[in-house]
Protein backbone atom coordinates (compact mmCIF):
# COMPACT_ATOMS: atom_id res chain seq x y z
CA UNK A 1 53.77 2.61 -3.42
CA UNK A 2 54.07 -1.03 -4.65
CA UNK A 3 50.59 -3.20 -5.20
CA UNK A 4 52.90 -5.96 -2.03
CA UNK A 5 53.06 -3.42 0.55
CA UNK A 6 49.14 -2.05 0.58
CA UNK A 7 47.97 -2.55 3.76
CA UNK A 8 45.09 -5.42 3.68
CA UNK A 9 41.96 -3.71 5.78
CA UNK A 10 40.89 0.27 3.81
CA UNK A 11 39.93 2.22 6.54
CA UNK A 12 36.20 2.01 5.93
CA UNK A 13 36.19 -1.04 6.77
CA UNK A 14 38.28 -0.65 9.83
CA UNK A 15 36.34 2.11 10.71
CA UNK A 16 33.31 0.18 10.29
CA UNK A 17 34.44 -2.70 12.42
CA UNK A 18 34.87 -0.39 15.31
CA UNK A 19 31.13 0.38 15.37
CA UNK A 20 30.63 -3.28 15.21
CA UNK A 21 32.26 -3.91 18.60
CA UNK A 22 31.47 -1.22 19.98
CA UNK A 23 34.08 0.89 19.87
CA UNK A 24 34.82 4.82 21.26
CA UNK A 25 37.69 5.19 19.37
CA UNK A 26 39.97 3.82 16.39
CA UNK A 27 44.01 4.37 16.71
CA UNK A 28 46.34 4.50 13.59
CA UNK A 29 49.70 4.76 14.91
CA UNK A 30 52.68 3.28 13.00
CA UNK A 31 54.28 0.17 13.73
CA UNK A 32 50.58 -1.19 15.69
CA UNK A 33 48.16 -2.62 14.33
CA UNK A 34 44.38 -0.80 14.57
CA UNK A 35 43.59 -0.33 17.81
CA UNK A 36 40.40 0.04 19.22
CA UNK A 37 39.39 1.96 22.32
CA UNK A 38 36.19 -0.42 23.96
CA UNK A 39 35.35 1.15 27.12
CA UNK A 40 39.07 1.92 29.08
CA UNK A 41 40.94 -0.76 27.26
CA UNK A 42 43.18 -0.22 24.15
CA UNK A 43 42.31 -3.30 22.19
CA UNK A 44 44.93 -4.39 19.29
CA UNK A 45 43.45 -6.20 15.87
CA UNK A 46 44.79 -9.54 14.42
CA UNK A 47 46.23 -7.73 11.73
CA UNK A 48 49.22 -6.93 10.08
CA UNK A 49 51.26 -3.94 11.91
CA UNK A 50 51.23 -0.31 10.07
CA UNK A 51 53.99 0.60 8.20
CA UNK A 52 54.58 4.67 8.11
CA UNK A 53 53.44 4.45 4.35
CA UNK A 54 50.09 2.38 5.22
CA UNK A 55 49.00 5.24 8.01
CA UNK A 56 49.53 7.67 4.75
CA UNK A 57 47.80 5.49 2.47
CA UNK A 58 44.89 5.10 5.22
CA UNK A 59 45.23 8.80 5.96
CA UNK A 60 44.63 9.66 2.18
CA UNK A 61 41.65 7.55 2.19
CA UNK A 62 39.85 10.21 4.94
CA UNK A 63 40.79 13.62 4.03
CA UNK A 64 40.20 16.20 1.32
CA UNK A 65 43.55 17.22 -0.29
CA UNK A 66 42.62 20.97 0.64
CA UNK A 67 43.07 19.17 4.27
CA UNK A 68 46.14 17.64 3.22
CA UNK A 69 47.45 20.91 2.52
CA UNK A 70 46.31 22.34 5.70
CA UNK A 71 48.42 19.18 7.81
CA UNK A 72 51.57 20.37 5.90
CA UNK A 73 51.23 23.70 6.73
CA UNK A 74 49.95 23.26 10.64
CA UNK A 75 51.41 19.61 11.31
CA UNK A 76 47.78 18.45 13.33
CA UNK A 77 44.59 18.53 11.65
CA UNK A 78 40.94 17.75 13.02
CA UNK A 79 38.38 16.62 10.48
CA UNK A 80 35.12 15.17 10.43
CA UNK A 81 34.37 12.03 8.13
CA UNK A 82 31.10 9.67 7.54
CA UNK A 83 30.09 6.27 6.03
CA UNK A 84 26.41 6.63 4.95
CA UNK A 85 24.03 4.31 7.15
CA UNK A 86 27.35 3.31 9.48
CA UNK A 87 28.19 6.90 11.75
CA UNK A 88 30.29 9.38 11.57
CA UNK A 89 33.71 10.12 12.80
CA UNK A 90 35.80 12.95 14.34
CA UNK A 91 39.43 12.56 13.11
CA UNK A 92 42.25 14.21 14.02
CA UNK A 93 45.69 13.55 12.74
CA UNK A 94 49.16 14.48 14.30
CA UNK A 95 53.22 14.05 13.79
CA UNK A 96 54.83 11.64 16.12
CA UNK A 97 58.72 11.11 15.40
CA UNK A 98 58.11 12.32 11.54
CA UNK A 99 55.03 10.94 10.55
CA UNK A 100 51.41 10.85 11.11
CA UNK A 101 49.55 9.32 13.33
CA UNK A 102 45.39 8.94 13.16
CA UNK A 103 42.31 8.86 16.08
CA UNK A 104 38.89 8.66 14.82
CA UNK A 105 36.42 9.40 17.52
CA UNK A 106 32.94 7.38 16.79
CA UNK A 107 29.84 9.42 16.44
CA UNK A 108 26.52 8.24 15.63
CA UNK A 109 24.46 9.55 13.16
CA UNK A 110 21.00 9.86 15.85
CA UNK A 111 21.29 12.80 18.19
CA UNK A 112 21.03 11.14 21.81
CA UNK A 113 18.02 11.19 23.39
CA UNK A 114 18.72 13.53 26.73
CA UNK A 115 16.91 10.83 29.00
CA UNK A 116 19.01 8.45 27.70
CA UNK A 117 22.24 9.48 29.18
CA UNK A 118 21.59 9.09 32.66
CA UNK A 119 21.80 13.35 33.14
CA UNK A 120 20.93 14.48 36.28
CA UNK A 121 16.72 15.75 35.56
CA UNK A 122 17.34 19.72 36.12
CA UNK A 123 19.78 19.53 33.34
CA UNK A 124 16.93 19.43 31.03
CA UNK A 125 15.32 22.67 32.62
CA UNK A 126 18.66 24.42 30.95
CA UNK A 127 17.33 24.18 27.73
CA UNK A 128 14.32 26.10 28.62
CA UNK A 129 16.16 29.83 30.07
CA UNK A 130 15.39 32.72 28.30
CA UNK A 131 19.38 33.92 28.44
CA UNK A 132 23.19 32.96 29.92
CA UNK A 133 26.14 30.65 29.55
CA UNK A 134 25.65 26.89 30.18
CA UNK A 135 29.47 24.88 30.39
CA UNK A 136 29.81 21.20 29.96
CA UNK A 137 33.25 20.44 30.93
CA UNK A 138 35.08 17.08 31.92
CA UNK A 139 38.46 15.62 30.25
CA UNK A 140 38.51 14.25 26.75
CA UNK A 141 36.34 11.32 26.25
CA UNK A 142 33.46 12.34 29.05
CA UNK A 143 30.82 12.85 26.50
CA UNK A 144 30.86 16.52 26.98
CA UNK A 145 29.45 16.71 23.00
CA UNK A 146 26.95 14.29 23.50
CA UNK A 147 25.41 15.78 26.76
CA UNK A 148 25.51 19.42 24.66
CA UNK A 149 23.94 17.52 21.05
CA UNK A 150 21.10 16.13 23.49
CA UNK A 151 20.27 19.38 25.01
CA UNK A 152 20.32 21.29 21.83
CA UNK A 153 18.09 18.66 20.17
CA UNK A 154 15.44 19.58 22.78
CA UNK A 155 15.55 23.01 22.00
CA UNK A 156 15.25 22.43 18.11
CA UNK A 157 12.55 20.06 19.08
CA UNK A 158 10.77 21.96 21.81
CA UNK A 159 11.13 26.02 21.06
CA UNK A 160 11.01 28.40 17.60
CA UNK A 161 14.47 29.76 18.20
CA UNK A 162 16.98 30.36 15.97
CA UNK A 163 20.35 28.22 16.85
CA UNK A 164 23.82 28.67 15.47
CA UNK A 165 26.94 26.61 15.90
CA UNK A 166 30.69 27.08 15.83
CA UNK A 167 32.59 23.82 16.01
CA UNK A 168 35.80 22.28 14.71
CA UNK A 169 34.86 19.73 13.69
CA UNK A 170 30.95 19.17 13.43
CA UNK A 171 30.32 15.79 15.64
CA UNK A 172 26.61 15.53 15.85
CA UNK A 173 24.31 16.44 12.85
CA UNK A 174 21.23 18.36 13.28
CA UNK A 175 18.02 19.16 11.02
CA UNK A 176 15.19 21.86 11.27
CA UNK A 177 12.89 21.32 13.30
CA UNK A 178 11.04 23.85 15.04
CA UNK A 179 13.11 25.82 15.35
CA UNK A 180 16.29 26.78 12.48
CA UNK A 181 19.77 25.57 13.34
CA UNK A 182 22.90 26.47 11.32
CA UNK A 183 26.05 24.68 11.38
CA UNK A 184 29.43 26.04 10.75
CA UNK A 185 32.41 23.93 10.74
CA UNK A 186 35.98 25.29 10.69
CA UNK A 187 38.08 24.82 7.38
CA UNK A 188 35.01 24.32 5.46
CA UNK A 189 32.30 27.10 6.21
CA UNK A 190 34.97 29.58 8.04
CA UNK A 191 38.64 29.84 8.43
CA UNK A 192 39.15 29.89 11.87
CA UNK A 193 37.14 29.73 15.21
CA UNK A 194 37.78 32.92 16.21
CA UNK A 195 36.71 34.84 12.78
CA UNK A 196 33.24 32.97 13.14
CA UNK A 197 33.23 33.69 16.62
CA UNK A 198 33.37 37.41 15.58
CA UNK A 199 30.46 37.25 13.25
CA UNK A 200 28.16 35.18 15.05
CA UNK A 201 26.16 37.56 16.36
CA UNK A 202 24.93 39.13 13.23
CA UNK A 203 23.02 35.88 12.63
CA UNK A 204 21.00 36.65 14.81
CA UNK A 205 21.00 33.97 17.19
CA UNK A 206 19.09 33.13 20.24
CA UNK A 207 21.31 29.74 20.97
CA UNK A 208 24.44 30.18 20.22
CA UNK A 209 27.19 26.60 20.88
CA UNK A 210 30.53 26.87 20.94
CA UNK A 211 32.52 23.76 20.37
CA UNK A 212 34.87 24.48 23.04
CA UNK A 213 35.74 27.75 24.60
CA UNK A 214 39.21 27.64 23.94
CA UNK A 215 41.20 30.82 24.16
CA UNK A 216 40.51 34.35 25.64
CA UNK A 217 39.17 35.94 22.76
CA UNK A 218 36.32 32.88 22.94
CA UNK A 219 35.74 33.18 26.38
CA UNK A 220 35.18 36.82 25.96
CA UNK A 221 32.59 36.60 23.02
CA UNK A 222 30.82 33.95 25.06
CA UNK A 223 30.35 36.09 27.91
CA UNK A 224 29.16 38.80 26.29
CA UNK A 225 26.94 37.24 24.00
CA UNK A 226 25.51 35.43 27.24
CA UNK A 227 24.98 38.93 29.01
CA UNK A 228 22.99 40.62 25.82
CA UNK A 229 19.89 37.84 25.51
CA UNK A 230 21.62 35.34 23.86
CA UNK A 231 22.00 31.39 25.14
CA UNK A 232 24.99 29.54 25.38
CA UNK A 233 26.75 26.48 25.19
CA UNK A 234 30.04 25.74 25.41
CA UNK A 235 32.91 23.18 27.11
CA UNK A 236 35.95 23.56 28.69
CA UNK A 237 38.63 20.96 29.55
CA UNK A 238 38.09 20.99 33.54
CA UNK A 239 37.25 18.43 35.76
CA UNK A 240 35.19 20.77 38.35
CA UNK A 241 33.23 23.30 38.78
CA UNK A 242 35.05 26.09 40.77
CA UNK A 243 38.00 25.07 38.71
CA UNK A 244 35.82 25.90 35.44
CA UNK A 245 35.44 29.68 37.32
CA UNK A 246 38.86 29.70 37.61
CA UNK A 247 39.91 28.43 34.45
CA UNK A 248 37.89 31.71 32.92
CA UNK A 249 38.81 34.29 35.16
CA UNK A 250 42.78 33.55 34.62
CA UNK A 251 42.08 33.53 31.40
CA UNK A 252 42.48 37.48 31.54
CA UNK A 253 44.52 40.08 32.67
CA UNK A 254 44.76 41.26 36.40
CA UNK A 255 43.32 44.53 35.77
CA UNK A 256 40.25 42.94 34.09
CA UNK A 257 39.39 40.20 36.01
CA UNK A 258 37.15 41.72 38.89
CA UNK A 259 35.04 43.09 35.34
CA UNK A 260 34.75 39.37 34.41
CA UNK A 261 34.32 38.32 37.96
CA UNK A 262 30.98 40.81 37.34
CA UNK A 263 30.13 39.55 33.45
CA UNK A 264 30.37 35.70 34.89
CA UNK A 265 28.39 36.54 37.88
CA UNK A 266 25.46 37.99 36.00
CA UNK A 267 25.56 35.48 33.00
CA UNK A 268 26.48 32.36 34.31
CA UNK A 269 23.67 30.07 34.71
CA UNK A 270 25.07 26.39 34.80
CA UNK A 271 28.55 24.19 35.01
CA UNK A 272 27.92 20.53 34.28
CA UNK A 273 31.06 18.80 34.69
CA UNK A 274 30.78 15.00 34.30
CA UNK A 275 32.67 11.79 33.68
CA UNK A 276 31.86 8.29 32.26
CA UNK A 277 32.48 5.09 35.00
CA UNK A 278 32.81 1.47 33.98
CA UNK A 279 29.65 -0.11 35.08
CA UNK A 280 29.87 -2.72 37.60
CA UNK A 281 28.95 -5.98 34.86
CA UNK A 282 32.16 -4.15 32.47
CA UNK A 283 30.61 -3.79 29.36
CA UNK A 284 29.83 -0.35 29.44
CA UNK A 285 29.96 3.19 30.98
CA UNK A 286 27.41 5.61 33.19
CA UNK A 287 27.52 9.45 33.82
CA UNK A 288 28.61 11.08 36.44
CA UNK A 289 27.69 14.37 36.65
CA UNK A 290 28.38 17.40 38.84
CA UNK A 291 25.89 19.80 38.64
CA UNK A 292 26.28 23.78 39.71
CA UNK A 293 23.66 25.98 39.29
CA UNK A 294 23.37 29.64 39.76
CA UNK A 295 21.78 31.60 42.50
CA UNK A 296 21.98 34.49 44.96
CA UNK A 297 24.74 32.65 47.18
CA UNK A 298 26.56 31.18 43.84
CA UNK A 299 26.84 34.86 41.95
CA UNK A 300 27.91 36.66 45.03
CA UNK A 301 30.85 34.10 45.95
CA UNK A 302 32.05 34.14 42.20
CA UNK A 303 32.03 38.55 42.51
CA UNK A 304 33.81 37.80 45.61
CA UNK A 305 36.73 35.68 44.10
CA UNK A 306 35.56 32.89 46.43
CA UNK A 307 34.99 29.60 44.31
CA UNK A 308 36.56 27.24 47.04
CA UNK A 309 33.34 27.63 48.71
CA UNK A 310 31.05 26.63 45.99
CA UNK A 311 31.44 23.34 46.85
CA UNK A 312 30.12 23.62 50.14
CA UNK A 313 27.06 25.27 48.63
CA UNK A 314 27.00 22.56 45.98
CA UNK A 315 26.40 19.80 48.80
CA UNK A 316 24.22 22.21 51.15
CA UNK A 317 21.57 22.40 47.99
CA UNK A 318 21.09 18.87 46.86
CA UNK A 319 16.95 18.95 47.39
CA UNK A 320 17.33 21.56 44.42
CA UNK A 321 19.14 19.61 42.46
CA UNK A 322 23.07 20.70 42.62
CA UNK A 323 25.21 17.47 42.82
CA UNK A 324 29.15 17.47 43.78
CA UNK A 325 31.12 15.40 41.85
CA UNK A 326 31.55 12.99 44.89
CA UNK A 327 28.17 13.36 45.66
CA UNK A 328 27.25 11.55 42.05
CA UNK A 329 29.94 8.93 42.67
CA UNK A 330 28.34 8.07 45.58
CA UNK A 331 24.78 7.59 44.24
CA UNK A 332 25.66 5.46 41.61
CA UNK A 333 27.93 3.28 44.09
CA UNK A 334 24.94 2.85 46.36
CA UNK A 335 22.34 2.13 43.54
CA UNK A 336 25.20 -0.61 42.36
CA UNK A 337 25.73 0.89 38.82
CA UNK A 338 29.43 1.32 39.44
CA UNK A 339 32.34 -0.35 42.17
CA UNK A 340 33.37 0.92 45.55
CA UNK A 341 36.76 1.50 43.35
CA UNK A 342 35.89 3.14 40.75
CA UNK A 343 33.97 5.60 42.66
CA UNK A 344 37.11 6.35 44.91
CA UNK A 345 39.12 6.38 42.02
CA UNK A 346 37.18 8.83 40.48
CA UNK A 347 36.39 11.04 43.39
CA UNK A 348 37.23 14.64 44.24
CA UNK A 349 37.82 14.28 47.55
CA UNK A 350 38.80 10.42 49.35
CA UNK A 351 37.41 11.37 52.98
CA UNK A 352 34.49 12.81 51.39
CA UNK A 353 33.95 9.71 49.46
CA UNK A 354 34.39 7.15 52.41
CA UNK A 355 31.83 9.04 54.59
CA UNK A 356 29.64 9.46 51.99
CA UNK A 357 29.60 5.87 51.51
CA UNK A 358 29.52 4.52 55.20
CA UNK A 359 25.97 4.46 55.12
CA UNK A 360 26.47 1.03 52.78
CA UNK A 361 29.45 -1.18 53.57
CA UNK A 362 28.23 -3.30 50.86
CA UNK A 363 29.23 -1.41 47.41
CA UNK A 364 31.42 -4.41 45.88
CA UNK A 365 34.61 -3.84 44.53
């Protein structure tokens, strides 16, 4: 590559320009400049587009070449990256029409502060059960890995337990505290999610967090680790919670499901499925958060293979703390943290919305 056509920014700096404005995300796509994700929009740079042999020459500048080996093998590649004292970054590069394409997710270095992030306050209860599975779920971008970095830091912090993690890549960096945490990331400490997945439990774990339950064999060690003592965490890609039931019992066979129907029953302890809602001034985002917890009525309506109806028992226990989806929408709309809009935009069900909002005709735009 001639000294004429190297591209004028190195991505450290690009990168570190995104923290400055506050970015989520950072886009290297050819023939664009950097983009920046700030909030919803997709914000372009005053800088020269990328040529196909910049986004290598960037792309070089991030990865190991043991990871450059891996992307010609696989064609997609996640990776984690830092810059000391700036944050670190979750990177994951793809093929698009022959050549690769980067997103760097922003991560800081400091572990959120659960109180912080606007979680509904029985959330932090979870980190406190003796046993069971705990989902996070939401689509990309909903800080499902911040909510779970929060709630583990209050377990390090608050109980003598021994945590291990599974994730691909690591996001959030934790130290000892009181009680031990181990790390794993895969490429580096293991070759594959589901080979640590295997082994996990001879680590002896009380907390156990799985990056993302993501296949059957994952959803299966999760369960059963949940039903023998252990806690954990995990997310899934789902945007409610009787979908998140769903999502796991399809995941098997016919002739097994009414076993996991039994395993999920016994085990299951939370789904928090949330999103993040442009606040009303625009220069931000809050958490929405729907919040299903386990009890008699919960367990025997899963056994039952009837998970449409969780939502009515979702919005008949809100004194205990269980939120729907709609149900947060609408509290932040009436407490003016996000538009009459965006909450309907966002909302599970329209008619539900609208009534739920009747109450206060004045909930801007």
């Amino acid at each position: 590559m001639s000294t004429d056509n190297k591209y004028p920014l190195s991505i450290d700096q690009i990168l570190r320009m995104a923290v400055e404005q506050g970015a989520s995300d950072v886009h290297i796509v050819p023939f664009e400049p950097p983009i920046f994700r700030i909030n919803r929009d997709m914000v372009k740079l005053d800088f020269p587009v990328l040529r196909p042999e910049n986004v290598k020459e960037l792309l070089i500048q991030v990865i190991k070449p043991y990871q450059g080996e891996m992307l010609k093998k696989d064609l997609e590649l996640d990776f984690s990256y830092s810059i000391p004292s700036v944050a670190r970054f979750r990177g994951n590069v793809m093929f698009q029409r022959g050549t690769p394409t980067l997103a760097m997710r922003i991560v800081p270095f400091k572990v959120p502060n659960i109180d912080d992030l606007g979680v509904l306050p029985g959330v932090r209860d979870l980190c406190f059960l003796p046993r069971g599975l705990v989902l996070v779920t939401g689509p990309t971008g909903s800080g499902k890995s911040t909510t779970l970095a929060a709630m583990i830091d209050i377990i390090n912090s608050e109980r003598n337990l021994n945590i291990v993690t599974v994730e691909d890549p690591i996001e959030f960096l934790h130290s000892h505290k009181q009680s031990s945490i181990k790390q794993r990331e895969v490429g580096i400490d293991t070759h594959s999610f589901a080979n640590a997945l295997r082994h996990v439990l001879r680590h002896d774990p009380d907390v156990i967090l799985i990056g993302e339950m993501r296949d059957l064999e994952s959803i299966g060690i999760a369960l059963t680790a949940a039903e023998t003592g252990h806690i954990v965490f995990s997310t899934l890609h789902t945007q409610t919670a009787p979908l998140t039931i769903n999502r796991i019992i399809d995941a098997f066979a016919d002739h097994q499901r009414d076993q996991v129907r039994q395993q999920l029953a016994g085990s299951l302890q939370a789904v928090l499925s949330q999103q993040l809602i442009p606040n009303v001034q625009g220069d931000g985002r809050v958490l929405a958060m729907e919040f299903l917890k386990t009890n008699t009525a919960v367990r025997t309506l899963i056994r039952e293979g009837k998970e449409h109806q969780l939502y009515s028992v979702m919005q008949a226990n809100q004194a205990s703390g269980m939120r729907t989806m709609d149900q947060s929408l609408a509290e932040l709309c009436l407490a003016g943290k996000i538009n009459r809009n965006e909450a309907l935009e966002k909302c599970i069900d329209t008619i539900e919305m609208e009534r739920l909002l009747q109450s206060h005709p004045f909930t801007g735009t």
